[in-house]
PDB file of N, CA and C in Angstrom:
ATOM      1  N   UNK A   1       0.823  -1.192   0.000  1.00  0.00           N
ATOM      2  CA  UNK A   1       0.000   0.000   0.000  1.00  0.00           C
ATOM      3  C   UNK A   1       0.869   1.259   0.000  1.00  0.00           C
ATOM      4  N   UNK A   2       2.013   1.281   0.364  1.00  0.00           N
ATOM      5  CA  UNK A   2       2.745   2.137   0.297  1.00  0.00           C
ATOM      6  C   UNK A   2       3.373   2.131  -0.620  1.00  0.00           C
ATOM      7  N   UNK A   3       3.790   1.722  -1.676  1.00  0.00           N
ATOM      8  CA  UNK A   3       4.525   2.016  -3.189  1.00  0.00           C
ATOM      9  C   UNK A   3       3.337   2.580  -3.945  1.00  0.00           C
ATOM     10  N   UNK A   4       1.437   2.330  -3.826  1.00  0.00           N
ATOM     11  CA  UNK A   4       1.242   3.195  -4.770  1.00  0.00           C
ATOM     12  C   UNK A   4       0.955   4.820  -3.951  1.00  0.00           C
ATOM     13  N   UNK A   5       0.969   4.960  -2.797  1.00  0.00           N
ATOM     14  CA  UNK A   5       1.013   6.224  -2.796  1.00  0.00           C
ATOM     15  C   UNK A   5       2.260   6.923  -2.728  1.00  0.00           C
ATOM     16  N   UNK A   6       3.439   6.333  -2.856  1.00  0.00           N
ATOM     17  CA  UNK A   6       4.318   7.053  -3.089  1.00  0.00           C
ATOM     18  C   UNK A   6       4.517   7.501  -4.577  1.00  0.00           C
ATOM     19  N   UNK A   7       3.866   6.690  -5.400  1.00  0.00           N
ATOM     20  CA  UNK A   7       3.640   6.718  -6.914  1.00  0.00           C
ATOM     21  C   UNK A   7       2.727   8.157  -7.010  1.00  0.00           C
ATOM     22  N   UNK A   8       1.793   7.895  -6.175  1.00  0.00           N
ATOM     23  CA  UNK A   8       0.647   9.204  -6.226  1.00  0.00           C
ATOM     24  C   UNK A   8       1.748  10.578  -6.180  1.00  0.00           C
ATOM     25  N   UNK A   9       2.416  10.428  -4.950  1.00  0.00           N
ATOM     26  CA  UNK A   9       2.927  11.518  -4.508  1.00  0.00           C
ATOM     27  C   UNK A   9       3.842  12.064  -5.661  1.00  0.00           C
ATOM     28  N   UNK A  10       4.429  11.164  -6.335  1.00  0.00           N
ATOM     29  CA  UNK A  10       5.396  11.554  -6.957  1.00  0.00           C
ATOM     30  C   UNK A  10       4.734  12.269  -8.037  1.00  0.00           C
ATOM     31  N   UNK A  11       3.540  11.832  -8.476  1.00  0.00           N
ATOM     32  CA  UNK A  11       3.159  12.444 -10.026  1.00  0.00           C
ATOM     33  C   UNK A  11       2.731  13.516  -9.490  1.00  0.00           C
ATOM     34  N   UNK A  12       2.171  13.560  -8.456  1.00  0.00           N
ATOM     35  CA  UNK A  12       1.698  15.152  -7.753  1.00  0.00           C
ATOM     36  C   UNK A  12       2.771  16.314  -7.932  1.00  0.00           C
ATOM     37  N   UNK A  13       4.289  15.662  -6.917  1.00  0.00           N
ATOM     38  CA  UNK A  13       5.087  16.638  -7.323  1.00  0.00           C
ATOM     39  C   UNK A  13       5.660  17.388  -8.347  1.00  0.00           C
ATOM     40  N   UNK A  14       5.297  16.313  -9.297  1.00  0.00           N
ATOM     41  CA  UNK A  14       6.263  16.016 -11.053  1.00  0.00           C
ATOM     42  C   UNK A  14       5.007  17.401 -11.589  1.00  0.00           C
ATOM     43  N   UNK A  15       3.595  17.531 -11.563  1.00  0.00           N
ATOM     44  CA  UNK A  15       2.281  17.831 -11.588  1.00  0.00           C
ATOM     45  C   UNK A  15       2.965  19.338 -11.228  1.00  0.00           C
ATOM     46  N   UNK A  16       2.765  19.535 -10.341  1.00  0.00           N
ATOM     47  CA  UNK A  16       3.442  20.637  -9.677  1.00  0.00           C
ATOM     48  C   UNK A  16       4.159  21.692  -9.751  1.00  0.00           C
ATOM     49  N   UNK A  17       5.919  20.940  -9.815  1.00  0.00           N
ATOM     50  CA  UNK A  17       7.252  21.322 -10.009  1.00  0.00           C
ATOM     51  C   UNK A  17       7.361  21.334 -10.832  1.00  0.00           C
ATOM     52  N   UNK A  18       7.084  19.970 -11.407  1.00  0.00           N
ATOM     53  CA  UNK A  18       7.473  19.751 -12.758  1.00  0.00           C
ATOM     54  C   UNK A  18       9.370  19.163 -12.628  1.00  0.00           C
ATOM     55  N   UNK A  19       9.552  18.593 -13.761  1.00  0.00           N
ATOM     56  CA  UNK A  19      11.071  17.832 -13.642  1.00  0.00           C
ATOM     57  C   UNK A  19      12.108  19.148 -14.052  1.00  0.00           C
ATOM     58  N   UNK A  20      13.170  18.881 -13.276  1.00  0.00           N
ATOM     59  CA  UNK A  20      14.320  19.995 -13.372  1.00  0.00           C
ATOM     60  C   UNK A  20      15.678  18.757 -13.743  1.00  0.00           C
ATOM     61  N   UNK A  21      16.741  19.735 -14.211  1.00  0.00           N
ATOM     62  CA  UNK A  21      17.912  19.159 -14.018  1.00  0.00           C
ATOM     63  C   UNK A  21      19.062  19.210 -13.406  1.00  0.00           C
ATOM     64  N   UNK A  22      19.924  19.036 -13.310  1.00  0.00           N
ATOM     65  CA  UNK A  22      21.074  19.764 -12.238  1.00  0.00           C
ATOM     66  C   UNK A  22      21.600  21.065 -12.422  1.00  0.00           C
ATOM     67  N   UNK A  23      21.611  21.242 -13.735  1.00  0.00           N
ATOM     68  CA  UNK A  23      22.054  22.871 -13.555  1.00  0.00           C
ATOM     69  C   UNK A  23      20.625  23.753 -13.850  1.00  0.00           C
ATOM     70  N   UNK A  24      19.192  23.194 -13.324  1.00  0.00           N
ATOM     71  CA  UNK A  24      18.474  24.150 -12.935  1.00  0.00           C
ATOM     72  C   UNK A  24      17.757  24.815 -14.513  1.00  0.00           C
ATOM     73  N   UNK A  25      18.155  24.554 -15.449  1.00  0.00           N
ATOM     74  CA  UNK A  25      17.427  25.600 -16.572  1.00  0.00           C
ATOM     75  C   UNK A  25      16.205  24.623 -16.496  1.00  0.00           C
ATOM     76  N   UNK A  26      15.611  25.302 -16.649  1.00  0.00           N
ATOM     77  CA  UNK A  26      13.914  25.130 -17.134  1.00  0.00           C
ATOM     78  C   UNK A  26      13.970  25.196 -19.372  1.00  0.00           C
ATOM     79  N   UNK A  27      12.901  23.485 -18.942  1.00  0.00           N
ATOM     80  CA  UNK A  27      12.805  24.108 -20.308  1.00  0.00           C
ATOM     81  C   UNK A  27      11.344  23.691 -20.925  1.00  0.00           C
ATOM     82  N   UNK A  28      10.289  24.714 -20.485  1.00  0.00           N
ATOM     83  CA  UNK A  28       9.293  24.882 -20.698  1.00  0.00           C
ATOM     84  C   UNK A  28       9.040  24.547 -22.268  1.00  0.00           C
ATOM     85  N   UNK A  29      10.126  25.416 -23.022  1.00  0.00           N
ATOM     86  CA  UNK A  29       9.652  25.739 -24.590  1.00  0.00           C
ATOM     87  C   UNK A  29       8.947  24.375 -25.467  1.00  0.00           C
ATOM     88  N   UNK A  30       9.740  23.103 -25.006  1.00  0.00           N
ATOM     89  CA  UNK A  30       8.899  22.191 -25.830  1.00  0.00           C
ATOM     90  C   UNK A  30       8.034  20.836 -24.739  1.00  0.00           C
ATOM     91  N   UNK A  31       7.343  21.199 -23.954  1.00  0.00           N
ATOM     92  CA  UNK A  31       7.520  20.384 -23.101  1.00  0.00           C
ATOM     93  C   UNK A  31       5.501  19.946 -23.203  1.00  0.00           C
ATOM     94  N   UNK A  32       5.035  19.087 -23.300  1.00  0.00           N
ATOM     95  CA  UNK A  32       3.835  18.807 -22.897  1.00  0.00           C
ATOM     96  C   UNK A  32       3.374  18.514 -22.255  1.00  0.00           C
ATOM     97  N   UNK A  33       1.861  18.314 -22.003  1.00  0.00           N
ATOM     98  CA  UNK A  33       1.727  18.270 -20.519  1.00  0.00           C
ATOM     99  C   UNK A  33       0.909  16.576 -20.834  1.00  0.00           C
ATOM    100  N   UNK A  34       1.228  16.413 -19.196  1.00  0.00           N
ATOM    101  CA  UNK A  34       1.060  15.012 -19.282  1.00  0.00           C
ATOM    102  C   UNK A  34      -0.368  14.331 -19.172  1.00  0.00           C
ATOM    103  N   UNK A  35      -1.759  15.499 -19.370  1.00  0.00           N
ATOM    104  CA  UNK A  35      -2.706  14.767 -19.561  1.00  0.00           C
ATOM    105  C   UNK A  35      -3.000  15.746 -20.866  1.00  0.00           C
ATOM    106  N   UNK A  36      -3.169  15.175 -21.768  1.00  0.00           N
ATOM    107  CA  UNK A  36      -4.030  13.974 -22.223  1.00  0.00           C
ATOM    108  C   UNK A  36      -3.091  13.136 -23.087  1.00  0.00           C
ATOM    109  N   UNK A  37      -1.734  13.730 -23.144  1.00  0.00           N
ATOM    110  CA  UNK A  37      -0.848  12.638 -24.406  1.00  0.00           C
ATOM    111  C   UNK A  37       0.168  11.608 -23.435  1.00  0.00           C
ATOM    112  N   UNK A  38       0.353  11.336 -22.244  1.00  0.00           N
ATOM    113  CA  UNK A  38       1.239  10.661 -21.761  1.00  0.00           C
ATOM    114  C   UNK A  38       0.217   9.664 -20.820  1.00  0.00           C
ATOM    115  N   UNK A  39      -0.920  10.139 -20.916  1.00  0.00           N
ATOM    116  CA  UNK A  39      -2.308   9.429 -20.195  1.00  0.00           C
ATOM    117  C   UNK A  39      -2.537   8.515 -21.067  1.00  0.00           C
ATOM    118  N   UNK A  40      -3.129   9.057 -22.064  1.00  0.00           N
ATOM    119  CA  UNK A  40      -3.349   8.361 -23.267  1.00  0.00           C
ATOM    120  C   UNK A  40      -2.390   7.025 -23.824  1.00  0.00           C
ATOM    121  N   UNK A  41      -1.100   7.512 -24.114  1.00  0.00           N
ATOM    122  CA  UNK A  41      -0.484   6.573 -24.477  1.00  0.00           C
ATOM    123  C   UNK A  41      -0.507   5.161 -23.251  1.00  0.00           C
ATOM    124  N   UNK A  42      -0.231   5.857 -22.113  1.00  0.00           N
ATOM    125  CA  UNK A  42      -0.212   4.643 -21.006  1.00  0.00           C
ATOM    126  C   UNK A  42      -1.071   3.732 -21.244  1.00  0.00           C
ATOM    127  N   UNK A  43      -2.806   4.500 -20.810  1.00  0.00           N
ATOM    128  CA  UNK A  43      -3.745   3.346 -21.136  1.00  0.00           C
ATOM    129  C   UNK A  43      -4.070   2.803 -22.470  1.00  0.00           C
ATOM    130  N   UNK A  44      -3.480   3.317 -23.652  1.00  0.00           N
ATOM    131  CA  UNK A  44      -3.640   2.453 -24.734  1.00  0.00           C
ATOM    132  C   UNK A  44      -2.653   1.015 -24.281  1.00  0.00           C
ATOM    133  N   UNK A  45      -1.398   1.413 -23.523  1.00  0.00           N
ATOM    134  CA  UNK A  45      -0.693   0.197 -23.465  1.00  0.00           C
ATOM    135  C   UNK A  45      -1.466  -0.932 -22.533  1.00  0.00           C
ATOM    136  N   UNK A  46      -1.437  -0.319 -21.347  1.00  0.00           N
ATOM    137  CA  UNK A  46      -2.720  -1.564 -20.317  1.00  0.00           C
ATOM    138  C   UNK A  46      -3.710  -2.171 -21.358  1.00  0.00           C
ATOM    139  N   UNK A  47      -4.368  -1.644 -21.941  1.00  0.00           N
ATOM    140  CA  UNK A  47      -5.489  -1.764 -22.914  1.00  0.00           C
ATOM    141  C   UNK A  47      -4.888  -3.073 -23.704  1.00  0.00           C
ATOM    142  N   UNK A  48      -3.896  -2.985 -24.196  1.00  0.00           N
ATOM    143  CA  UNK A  48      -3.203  -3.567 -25.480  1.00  0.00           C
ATOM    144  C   UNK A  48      -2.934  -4.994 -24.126  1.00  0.00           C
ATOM    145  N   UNK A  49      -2.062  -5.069 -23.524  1.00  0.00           N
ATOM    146  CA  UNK A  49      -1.398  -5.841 -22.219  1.00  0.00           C
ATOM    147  C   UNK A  49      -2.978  -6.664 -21.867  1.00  0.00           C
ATOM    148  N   UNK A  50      -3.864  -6.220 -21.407  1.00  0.00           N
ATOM    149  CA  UNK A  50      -4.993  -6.628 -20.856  1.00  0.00           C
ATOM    150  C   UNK A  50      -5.569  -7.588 -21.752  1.00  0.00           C
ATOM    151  N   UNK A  51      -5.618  -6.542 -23.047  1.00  0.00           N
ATOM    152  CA  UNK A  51      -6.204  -7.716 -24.100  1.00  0.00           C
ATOM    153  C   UNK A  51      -5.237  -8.799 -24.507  1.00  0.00           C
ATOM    154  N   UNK A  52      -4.073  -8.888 -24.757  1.00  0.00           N
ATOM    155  CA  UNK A  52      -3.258  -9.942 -24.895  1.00  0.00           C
ATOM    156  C   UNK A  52      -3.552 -10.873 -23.579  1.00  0.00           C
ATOM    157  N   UNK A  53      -3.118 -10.560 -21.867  1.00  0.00           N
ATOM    158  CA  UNK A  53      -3.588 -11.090 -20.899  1.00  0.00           C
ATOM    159  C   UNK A  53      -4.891 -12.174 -21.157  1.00  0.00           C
ATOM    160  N   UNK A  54      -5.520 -11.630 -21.527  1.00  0.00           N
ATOM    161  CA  UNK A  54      -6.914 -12.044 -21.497  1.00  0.00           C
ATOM    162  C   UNK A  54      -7.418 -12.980 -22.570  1.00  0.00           C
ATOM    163  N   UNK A  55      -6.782 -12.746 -23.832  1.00  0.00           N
ATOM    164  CA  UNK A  55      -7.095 -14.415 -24.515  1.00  0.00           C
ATOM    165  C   UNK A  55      -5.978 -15.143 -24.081  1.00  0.00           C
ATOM    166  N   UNK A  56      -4.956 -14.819 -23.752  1.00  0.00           N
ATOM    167  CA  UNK A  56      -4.253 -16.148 -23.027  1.00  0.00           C
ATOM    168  C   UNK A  56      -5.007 -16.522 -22.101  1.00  0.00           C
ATOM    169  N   UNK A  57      -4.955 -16.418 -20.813  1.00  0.00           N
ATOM    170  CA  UNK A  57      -6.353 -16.865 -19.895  1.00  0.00           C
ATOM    171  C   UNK A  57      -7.340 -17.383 -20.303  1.00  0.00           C
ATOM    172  N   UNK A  58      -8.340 -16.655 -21.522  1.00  0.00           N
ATOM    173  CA  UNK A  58      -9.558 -17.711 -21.392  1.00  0.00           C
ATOM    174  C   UNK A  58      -9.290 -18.296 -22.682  1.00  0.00           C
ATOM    175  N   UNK A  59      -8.578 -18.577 -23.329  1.00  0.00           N
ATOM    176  CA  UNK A  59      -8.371 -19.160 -24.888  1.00  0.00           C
ATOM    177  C   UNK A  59      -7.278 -20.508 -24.518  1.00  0.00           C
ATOM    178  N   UNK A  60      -6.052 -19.867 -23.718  1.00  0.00           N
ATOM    179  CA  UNK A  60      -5.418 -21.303 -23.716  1.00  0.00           C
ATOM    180  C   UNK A  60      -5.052 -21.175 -22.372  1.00  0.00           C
ATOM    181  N   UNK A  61      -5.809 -21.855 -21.525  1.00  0.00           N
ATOM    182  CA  UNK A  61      -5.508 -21.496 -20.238  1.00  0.00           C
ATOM    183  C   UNK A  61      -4.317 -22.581 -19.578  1.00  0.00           C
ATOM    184  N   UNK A  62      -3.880 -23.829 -20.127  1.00  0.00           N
ATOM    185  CA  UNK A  62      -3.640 -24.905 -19.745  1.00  0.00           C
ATOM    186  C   UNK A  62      -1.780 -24.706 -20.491  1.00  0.00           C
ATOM    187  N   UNK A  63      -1.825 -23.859 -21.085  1.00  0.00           N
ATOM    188  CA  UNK A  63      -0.566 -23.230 -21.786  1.00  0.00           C
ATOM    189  C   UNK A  63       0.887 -24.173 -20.857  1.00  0.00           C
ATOM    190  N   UNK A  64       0.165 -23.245 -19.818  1.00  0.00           N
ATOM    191  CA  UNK A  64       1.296 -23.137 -18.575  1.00  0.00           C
ATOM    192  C   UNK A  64       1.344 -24.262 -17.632  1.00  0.00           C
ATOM    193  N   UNK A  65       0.182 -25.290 -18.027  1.00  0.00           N
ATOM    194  CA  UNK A  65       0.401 -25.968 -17.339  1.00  0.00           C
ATOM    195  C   UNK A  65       1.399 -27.586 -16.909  1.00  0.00           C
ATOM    196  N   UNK A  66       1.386 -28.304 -16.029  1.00  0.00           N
ATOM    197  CA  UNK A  66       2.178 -29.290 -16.257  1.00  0.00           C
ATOM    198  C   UNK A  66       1.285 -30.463 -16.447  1.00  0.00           C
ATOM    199  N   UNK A  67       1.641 -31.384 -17.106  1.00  0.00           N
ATOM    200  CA  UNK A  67       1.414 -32.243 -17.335  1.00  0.00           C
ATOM    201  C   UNK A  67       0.686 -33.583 -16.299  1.00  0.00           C
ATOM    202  N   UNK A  68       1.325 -33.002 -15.126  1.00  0.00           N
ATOM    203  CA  UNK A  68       1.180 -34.430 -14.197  1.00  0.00           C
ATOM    204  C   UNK A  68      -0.187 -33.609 -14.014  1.00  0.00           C
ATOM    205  N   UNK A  69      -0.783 -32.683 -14.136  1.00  0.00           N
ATOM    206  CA  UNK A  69      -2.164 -32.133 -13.677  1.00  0.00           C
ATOM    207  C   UNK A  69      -3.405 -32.560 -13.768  1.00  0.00           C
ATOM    208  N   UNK A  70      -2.756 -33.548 -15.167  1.00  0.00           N
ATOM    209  CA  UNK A  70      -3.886 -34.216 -16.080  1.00  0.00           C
ATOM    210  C   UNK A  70      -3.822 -35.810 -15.839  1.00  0.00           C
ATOM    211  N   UNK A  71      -3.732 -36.406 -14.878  1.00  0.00           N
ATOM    212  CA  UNK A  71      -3.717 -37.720 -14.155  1.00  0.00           C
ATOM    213  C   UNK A  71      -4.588 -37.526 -12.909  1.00  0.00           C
ATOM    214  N   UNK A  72      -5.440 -38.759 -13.792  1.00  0.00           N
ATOM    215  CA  UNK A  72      -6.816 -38.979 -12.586  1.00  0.00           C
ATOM    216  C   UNK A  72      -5.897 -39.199 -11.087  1.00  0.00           C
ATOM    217  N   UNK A  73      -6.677 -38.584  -9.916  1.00  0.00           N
ATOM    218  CA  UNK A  73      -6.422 -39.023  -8.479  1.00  0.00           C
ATOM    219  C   UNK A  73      -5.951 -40.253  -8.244  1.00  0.00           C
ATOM    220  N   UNK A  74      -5.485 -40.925  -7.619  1.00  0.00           N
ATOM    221  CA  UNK A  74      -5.855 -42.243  -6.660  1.00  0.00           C
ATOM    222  C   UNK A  74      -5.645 -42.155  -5.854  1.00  0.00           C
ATOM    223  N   UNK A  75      -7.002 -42.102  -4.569  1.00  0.00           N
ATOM    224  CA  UNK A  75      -6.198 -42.450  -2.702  1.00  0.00           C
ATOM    225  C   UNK A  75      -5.593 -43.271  -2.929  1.00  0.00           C
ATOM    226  N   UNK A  76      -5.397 -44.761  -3.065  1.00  0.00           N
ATOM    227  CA  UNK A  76      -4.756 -45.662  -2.354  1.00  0.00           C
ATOM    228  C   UNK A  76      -3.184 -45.508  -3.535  1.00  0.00           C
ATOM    229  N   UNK A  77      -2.769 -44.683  -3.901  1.00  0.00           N
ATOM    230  CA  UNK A  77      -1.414 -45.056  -4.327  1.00  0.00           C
ATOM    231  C   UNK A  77      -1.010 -43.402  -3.982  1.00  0.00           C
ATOM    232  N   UNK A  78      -0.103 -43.722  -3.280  1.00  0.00           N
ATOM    233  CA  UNK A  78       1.188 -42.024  -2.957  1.00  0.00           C
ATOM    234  C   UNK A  78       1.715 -42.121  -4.553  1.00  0.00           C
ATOM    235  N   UNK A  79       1.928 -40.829  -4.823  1.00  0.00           N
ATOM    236  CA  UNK A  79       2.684 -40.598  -5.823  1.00  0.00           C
ATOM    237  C   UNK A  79       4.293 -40.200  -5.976  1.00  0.00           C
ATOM    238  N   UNK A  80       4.651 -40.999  -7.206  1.00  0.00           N
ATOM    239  CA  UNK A  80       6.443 -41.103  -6.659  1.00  0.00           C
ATOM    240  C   UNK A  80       7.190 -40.054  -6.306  1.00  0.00           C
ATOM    241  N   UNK A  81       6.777 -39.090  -6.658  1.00  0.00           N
ATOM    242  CA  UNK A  81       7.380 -37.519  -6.290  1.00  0.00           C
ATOM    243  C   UNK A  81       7.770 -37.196  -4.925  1.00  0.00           C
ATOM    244  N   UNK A  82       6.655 -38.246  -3.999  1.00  0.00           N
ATOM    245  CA  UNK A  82       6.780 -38.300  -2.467  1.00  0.00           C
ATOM    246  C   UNK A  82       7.195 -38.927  -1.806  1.00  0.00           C
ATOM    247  N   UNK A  83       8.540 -38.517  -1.187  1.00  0.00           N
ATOM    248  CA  UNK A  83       9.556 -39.495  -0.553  1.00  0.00           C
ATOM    249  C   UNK A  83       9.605 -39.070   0.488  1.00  0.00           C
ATOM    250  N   UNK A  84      10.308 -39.921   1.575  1.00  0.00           N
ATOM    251  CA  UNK A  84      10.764 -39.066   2.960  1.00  0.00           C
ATOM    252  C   UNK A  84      12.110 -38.324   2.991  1.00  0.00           C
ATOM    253  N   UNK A  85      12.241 -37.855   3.658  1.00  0.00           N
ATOM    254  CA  UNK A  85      13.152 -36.662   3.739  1.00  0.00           C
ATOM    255  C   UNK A  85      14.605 -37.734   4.163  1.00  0.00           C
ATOM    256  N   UNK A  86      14.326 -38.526   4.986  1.00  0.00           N
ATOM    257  CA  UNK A  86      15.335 -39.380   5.552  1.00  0.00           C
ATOM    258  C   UNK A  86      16.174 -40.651   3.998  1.00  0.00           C
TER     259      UNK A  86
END
């Protein structure tokens, strides 16, 4: 909970101040502001990310999976993977 409001805080200050450099010149002359073209671009990317996300998930969900996942149960047999420690 505390990394996104330090995230908050920061765009507040950036909002604000605005970004400087070490020797201090300002350079207003070509500089845009960050809503609506640096907004924009962001959530086109989530947008883009989400939708890729999302037919992986419900299209091939089993992608990732392993193999032994797909073997019926049996109580009465332990499976060999399970040994004792000794």
């Amino acid at each position: 909970m505390a990394i996104p409001a330090l995230v908050v805080m920061h765009l507040m200050a950036l909002h604000v101040h605005g970004s400087s450099n070490p020797l201090g010149i300002t350079g207003n002359i070509d500089r845009l502001p960050m809503h609506p073209y640096f907004i924009f671009k962001d959530l086109i990317t989530v947008f883009v990310f989400l939708l890729v996300f999302s037919l992986f998930v419900f299209f091939s969900p089993n992608t990732m999976g392993h193999p032994d996942n797909y073997i019926p149960g049996n109580p009465l047999v332990t499976p060999a993977s399970i040994v004792p420690e000794w």
